[in-house]
PDB file of N, CA and C in Angstrom:
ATOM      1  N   UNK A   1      93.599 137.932  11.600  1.00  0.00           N
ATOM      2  CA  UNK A   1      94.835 138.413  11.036  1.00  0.00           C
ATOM      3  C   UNK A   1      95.972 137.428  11.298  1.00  0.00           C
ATOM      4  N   UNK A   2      96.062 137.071  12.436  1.00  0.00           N
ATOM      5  CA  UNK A   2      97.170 135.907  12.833  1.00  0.00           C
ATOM      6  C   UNK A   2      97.216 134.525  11.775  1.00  0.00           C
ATOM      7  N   UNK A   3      95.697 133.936  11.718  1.00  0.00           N
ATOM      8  CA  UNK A   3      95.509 133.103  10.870  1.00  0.00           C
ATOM      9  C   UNK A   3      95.959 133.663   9.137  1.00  0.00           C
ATOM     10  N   UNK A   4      95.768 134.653   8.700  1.00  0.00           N
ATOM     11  CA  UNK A   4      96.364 134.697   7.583  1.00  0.00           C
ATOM     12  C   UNK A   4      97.688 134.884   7.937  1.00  0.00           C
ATOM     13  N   UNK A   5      98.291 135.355   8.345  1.00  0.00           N
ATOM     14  CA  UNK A   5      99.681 135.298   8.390  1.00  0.00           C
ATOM     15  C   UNK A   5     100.587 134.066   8.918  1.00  0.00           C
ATOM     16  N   UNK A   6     100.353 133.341   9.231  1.00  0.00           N
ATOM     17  CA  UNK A   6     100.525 131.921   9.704  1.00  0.00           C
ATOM     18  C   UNK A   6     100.395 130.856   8.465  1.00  0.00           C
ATOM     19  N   UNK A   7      99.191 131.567   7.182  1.00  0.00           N
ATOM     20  CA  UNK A   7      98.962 130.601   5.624  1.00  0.00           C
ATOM     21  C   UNK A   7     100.004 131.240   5.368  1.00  0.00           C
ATOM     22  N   UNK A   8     100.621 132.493   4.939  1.00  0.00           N
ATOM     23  CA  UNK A   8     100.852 132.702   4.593  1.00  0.00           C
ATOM     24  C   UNK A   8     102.583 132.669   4.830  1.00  0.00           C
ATOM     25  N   UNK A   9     103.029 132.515   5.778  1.00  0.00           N
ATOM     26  CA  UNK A   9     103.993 131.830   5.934  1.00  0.00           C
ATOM     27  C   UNK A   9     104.543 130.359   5.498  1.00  0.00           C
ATOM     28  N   UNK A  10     103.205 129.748   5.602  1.00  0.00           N
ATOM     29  CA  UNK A  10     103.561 128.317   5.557  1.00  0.00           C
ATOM     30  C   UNK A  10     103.596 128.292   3.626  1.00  0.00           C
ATOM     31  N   UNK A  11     102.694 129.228   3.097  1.00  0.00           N
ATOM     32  CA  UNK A  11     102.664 129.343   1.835  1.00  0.00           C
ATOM     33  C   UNK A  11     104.037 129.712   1.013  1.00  0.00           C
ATOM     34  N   UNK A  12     104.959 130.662   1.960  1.00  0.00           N
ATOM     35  CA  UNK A  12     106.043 131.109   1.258  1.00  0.00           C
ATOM     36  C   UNK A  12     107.321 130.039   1.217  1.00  0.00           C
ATOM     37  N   UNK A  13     107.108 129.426   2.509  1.00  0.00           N
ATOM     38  CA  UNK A  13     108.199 128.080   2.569  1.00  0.00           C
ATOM     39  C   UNK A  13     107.996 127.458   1.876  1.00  0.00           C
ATOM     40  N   UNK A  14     106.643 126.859   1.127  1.00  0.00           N
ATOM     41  CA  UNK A  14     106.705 125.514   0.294  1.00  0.00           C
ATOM     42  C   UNK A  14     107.889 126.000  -1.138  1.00  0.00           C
ATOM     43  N   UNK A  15     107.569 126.706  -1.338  1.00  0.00           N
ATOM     44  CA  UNK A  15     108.787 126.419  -2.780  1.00  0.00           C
ATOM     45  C   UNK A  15     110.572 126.456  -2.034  1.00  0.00           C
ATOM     46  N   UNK A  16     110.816 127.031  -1.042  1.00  0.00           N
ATOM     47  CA  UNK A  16     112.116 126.833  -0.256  1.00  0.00           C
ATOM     48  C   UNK A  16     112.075 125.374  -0.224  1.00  0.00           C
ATOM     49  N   UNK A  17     111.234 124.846   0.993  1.00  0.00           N
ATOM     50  CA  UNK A  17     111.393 123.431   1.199  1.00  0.00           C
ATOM     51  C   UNK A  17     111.361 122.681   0.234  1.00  0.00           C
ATOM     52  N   UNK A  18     110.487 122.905  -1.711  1.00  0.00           N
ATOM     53  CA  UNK A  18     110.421 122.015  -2.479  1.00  0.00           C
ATOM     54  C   UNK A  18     112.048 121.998  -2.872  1.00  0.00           C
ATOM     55  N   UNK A  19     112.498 123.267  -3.136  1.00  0.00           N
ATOM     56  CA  UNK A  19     113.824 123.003  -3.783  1.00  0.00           C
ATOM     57  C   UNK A  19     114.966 122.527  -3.098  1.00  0.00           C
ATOM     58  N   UNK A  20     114.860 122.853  -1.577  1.00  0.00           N
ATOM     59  CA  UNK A  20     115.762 122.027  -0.924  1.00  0.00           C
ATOM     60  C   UNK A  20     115.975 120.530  -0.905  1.00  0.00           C
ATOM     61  N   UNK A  21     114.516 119.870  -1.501  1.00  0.00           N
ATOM     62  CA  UNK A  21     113.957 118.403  -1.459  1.00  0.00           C
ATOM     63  C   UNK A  21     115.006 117.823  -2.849  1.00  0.00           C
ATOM     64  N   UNK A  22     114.873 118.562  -3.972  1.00  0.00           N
ATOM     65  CA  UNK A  22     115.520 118.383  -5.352  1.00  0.00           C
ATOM     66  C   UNK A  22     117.010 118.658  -5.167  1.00  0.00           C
ATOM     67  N   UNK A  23     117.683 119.131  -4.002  1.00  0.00           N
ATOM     68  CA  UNK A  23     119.312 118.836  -4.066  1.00  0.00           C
ATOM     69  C   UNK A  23     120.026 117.762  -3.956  1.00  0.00           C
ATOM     70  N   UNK A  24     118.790 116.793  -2.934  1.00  0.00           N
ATOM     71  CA  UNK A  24     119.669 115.457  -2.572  1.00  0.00           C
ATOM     72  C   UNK A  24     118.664 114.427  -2.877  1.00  0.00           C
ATOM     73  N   UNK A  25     119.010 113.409  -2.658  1.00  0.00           N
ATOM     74  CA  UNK A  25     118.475 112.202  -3.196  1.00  0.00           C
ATOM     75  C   UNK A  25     117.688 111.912  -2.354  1.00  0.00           C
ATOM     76  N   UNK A  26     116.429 110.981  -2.119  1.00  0.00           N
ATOM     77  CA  UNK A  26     115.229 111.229  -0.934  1.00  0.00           C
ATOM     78  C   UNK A  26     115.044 109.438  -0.829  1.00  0.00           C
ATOM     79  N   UNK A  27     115.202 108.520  -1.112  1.00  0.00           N
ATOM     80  CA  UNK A  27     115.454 106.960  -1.376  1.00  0.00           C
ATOM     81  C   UNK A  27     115.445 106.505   0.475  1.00  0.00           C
ATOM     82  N   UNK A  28     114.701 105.881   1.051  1.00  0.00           N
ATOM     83  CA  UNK A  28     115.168 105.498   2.480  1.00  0.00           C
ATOM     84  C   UNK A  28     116.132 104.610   2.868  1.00  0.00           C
ATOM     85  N   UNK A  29     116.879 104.599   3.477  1.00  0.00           N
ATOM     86  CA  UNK A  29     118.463 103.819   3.595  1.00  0.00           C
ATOM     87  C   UNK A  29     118.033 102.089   3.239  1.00  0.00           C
ATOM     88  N   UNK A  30     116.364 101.866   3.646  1.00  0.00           N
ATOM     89  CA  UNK A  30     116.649 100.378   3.144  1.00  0.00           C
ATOM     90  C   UNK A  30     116.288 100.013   1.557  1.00  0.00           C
ATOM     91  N   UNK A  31     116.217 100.673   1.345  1.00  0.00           N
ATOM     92  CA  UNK A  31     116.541 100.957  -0.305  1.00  0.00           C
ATOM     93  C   UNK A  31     117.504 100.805  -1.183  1.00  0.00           C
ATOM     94  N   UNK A  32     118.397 101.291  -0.119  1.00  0.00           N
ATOM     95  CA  UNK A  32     119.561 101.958  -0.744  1.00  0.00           C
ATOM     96  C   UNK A  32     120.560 100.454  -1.346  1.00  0.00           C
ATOM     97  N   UNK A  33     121.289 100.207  -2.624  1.00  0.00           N
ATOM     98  CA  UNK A  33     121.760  99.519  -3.233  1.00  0.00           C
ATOM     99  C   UNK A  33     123.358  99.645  -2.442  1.00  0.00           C
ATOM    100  N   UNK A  34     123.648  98.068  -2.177  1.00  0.00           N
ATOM    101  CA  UNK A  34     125.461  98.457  -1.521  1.00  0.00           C
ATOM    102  C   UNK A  34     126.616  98.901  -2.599  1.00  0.00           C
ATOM    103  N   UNK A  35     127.133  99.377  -1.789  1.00  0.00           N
ATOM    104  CA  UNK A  35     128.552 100.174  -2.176  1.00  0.00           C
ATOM    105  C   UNK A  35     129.362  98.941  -3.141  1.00  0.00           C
ATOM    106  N   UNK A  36     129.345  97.649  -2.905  1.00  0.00           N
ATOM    107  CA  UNK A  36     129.440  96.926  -3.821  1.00  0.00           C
ATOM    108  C   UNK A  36     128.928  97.039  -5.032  1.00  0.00           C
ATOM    109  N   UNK A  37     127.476  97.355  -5.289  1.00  0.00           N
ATOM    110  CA  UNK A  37     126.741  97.618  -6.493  1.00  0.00           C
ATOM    111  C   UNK A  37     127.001  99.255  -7.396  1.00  0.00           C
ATOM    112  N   UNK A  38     127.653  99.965  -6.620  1.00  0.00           N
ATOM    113  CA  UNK A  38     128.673 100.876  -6.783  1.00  0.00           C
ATOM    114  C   UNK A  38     129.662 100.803  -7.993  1.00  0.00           C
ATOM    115  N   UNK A  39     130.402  99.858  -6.875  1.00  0.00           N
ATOM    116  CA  UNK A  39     131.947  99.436  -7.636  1.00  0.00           C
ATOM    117  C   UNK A  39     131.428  98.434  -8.671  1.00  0.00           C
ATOM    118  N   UNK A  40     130.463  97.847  -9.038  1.00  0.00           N
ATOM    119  CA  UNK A  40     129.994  96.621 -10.006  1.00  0.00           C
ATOM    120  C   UNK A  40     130.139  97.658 -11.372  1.00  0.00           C
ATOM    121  N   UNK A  41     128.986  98.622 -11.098  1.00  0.00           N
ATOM    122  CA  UNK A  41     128.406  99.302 -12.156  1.00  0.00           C
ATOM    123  C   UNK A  41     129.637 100.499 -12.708  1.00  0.00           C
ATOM    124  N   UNK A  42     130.787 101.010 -11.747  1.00  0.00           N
ATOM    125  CA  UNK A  42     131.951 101.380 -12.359  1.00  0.00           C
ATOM    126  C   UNK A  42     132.727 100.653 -13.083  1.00  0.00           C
ATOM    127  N   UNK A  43     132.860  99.471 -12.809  1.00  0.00           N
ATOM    128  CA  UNK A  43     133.867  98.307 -13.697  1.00  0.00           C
ATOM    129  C   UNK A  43     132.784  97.956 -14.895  1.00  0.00           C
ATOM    130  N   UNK A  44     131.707  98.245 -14.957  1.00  0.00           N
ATOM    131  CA  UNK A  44     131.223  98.071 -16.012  1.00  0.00           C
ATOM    132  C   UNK A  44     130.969  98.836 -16.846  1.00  0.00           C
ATOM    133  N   UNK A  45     131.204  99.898 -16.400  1.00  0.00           N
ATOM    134  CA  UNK A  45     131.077 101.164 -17.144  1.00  0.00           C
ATOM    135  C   UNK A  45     132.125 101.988 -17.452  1.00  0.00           C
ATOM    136  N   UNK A  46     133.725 101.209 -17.390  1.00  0.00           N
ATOM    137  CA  UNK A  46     134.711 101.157 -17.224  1.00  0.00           C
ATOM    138  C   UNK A  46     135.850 102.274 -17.139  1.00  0.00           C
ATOM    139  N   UNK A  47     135.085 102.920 -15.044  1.00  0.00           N
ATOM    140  CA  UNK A  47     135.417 103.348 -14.482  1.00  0.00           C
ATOM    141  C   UNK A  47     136.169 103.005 -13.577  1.00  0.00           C
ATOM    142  N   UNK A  48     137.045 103.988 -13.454  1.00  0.00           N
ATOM    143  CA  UNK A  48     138.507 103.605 -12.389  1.00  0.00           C
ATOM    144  C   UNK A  48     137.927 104.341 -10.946  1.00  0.00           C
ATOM    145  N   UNK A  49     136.831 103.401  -9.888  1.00  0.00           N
ATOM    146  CA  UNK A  49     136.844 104.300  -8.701  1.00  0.00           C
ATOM    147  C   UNK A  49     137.332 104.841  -7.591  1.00  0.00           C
ATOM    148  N   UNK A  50     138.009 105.857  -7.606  1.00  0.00           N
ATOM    149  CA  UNK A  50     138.506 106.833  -6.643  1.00  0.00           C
ATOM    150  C   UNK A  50     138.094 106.971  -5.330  1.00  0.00           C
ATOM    151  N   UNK A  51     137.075 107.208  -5.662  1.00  0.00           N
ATOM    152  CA  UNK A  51     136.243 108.055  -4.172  1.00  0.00           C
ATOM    153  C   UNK A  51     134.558 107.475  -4.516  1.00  0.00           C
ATOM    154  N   UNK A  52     134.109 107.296  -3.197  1.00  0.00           N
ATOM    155  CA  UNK A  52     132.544 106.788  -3.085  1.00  0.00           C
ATOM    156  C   UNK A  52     132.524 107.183  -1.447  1.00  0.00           C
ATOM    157  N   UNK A  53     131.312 108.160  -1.661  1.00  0.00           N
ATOM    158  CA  UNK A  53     131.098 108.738  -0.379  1.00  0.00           C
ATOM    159  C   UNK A  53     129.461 109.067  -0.336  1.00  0.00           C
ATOM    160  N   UNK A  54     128.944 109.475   0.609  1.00  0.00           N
ATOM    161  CA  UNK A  54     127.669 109.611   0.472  1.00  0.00           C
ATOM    162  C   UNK A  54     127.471 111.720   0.946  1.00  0.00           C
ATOM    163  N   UNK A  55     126.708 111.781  -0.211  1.00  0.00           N
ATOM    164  CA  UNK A  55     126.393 113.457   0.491  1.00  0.00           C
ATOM    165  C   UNK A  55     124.768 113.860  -0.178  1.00  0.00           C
ATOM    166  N   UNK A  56     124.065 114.396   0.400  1.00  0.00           N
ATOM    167  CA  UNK A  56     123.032 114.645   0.666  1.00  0.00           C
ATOM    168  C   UNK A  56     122.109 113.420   0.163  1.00  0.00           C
ATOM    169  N   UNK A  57     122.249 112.483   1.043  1.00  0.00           N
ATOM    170  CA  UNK A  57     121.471 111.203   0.242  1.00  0.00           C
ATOM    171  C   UNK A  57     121.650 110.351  -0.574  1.00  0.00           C
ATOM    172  N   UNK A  58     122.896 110.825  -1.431  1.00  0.00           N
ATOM    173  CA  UNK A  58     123.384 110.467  -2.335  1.00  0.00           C
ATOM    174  C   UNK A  58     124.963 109.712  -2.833  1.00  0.00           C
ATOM    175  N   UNK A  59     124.963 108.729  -3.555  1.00  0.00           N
ATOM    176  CA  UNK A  59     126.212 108.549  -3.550  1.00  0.00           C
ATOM    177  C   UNK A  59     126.973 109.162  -4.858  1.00  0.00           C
ATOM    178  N   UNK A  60     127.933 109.618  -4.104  1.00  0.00           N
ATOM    179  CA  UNK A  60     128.893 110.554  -4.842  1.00  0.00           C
ATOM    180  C   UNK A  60     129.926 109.672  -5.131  1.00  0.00           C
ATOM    181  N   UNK A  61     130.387 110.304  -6.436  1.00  0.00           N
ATOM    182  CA  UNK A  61     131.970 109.116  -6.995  1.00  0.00           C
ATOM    183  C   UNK A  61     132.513 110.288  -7.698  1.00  0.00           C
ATOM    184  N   UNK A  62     133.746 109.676  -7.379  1.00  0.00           N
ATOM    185  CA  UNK A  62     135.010 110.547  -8.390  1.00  0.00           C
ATOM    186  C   UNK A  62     135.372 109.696  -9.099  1.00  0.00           C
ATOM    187  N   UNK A  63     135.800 108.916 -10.328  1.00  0.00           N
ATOM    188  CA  UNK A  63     135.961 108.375 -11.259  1.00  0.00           C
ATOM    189  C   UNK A  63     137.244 109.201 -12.286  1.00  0.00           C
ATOM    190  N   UNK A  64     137.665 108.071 -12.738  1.00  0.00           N
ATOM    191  CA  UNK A  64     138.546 108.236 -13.982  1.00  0.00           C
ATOM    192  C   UNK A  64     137.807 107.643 -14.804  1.00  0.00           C
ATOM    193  N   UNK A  65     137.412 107.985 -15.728  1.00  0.00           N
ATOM    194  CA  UNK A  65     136.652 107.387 -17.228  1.00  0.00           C
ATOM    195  C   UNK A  65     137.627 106.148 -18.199  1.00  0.00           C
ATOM    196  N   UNK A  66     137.358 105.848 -18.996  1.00  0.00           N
ATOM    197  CA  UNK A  66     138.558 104.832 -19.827  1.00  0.00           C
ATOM    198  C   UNK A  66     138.941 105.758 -20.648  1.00  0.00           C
ATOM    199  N   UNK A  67     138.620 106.890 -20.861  1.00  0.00           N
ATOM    200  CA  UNK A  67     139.761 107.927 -21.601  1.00  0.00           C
ATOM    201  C   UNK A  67     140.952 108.582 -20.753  1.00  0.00           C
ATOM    202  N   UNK A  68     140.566 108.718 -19.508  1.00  0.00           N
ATOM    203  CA  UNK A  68     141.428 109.347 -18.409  1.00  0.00           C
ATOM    204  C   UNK A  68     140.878 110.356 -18.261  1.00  0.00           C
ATOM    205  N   UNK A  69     139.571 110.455 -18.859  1.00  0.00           N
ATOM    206  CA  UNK A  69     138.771 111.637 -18.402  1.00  0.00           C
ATOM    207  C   UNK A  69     138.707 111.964 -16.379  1.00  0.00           C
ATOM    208  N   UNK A  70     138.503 112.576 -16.178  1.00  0.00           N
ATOM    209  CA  UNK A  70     138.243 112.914 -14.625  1.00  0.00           C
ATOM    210  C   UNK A  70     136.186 113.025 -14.361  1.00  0.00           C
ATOM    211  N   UNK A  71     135.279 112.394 -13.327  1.00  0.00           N
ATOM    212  CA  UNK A  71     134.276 112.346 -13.533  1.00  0.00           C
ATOM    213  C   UNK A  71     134.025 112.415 -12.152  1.00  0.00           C
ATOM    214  N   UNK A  72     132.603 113.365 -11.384  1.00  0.00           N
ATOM    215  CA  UNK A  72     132.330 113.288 -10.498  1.00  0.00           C
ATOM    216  C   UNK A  72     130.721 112.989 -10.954  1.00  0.00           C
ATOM    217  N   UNK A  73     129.795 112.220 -10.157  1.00  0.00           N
ATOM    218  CA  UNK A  73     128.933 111.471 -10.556  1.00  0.00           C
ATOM    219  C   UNK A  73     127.876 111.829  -9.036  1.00  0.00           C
ATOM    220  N   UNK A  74     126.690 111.876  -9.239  1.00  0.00           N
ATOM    221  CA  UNK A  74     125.865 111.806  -8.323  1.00  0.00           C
ATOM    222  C   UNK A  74     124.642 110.509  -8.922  1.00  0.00           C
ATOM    223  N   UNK A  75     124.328 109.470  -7.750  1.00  0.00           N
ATOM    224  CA  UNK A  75     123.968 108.396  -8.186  1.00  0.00           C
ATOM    225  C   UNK A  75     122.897 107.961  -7.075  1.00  0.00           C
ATOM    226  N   UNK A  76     121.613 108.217  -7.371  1.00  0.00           N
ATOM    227  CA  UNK A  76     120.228 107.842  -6.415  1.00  0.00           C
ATOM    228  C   UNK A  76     120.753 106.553  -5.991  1.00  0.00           C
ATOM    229  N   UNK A  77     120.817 106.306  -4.381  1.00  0.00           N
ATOM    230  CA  UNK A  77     121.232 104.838  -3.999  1.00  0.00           C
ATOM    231  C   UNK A  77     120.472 103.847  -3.660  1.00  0.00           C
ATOM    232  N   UNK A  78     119.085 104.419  -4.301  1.00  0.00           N
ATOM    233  CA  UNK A  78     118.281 103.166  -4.412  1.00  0.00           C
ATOM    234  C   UNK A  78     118.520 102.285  -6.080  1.00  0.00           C
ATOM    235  N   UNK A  79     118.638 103.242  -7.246  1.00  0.00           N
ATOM    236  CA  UNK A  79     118.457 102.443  -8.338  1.00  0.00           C
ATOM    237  C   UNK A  79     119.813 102.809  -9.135  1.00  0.00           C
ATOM    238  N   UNK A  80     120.551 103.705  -8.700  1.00  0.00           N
ATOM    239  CA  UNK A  80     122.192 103.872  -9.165  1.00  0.00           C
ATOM    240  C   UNK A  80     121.875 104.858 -10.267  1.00  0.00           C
ATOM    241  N   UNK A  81     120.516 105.068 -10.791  1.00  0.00           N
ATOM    242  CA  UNK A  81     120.886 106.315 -11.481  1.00  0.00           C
ATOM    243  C   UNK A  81     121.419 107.222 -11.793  1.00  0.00           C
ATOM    244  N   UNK A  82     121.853 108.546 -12.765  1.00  0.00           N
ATOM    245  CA  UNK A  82     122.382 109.854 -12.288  1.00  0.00           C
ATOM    246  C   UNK A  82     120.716 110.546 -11.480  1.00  0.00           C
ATOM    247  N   UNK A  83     121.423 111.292 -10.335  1.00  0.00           N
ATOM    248  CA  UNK A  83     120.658 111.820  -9.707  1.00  0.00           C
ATOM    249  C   UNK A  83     121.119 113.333  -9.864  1.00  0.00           C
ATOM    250  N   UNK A  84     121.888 114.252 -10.460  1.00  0.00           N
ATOM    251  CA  UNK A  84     122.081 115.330 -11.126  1.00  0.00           C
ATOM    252  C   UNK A  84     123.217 115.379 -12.045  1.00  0.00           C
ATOM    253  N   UNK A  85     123.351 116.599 -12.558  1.00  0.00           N
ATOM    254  CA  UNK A  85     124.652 116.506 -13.612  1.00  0.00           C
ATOM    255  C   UNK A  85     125.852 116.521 -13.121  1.00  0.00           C
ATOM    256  N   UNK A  86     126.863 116.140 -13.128  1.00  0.00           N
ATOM    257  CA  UNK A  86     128.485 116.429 -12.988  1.00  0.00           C
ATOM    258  C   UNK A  86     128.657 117.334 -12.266  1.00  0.00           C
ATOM    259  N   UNK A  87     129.115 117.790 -11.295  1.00  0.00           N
ATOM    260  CA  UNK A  87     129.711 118.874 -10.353  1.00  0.00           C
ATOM    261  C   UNK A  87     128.576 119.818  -9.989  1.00  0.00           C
ATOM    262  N   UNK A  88     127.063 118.880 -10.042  1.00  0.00           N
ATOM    263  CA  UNK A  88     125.907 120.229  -9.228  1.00  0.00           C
ATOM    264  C   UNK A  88     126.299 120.245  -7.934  1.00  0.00           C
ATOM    265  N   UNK A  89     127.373 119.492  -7.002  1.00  0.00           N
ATOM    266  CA  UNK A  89     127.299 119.543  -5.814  1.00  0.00           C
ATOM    267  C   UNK A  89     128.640 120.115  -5.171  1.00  0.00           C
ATOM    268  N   UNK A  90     129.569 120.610  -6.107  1.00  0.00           N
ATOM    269  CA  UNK A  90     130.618 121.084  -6.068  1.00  0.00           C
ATOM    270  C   UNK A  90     130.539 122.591  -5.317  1.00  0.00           C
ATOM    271  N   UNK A  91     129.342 123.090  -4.658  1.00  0.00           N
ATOM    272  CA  UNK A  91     129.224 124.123  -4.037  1.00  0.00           C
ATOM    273  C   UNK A  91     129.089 123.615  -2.559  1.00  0.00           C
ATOM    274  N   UNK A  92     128.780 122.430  -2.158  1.00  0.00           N
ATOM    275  CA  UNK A  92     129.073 122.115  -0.855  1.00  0.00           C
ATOM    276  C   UNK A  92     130.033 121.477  -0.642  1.00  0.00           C
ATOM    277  N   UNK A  93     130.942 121.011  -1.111  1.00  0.00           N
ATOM    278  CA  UNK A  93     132.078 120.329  -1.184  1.00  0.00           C
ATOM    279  C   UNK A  93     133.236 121.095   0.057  1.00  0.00           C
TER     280      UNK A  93
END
């Protein structure tokens, strides 16, 4: 009885732990592209950067767009990708 309840624990965490895995970016720090390569890919994408910070793995930017749009950005810091949409992280903020 112990032994099933012990699978079965470990069974109910895996989808907790998977989705906790998909909030932040998972890249190991020597991976990770510098904060220079940051600011490269905003001036080229001709963003005004504000703010560059790192939160769950990830680098976060606040941006002004070339319209004067306002932009918060989540960006895998190994390959600068988007790593979710616009303000998914605005609940831990």
């Amino acid at each position: 009885m112990r032994k099933t309840l012990t699978t079965l624990a470990f069974l109910l965490a895996l989808p907790a732990s998977a989705a906790s895995a998909d909030d932040g970016c998972a890249a190991p720090m020597a991976e990770w592209q510098p904060r220079e390569a940051v600011q490269r890919l905003a001036t080229r994408e001709g963003w005004r950067l504000d703010r560059l910070r790192v939160h769950d793995g990830c680098y976060v930017i606040d941006a002004t767009g070339p319209t004067g749009a306002r932009l918060r950005l989540r960006l895998d810091p190994a390959t600068l990708a988007l790593a979710a949409p616009d303000g998914a992280d605005d609940h831990d903020e």
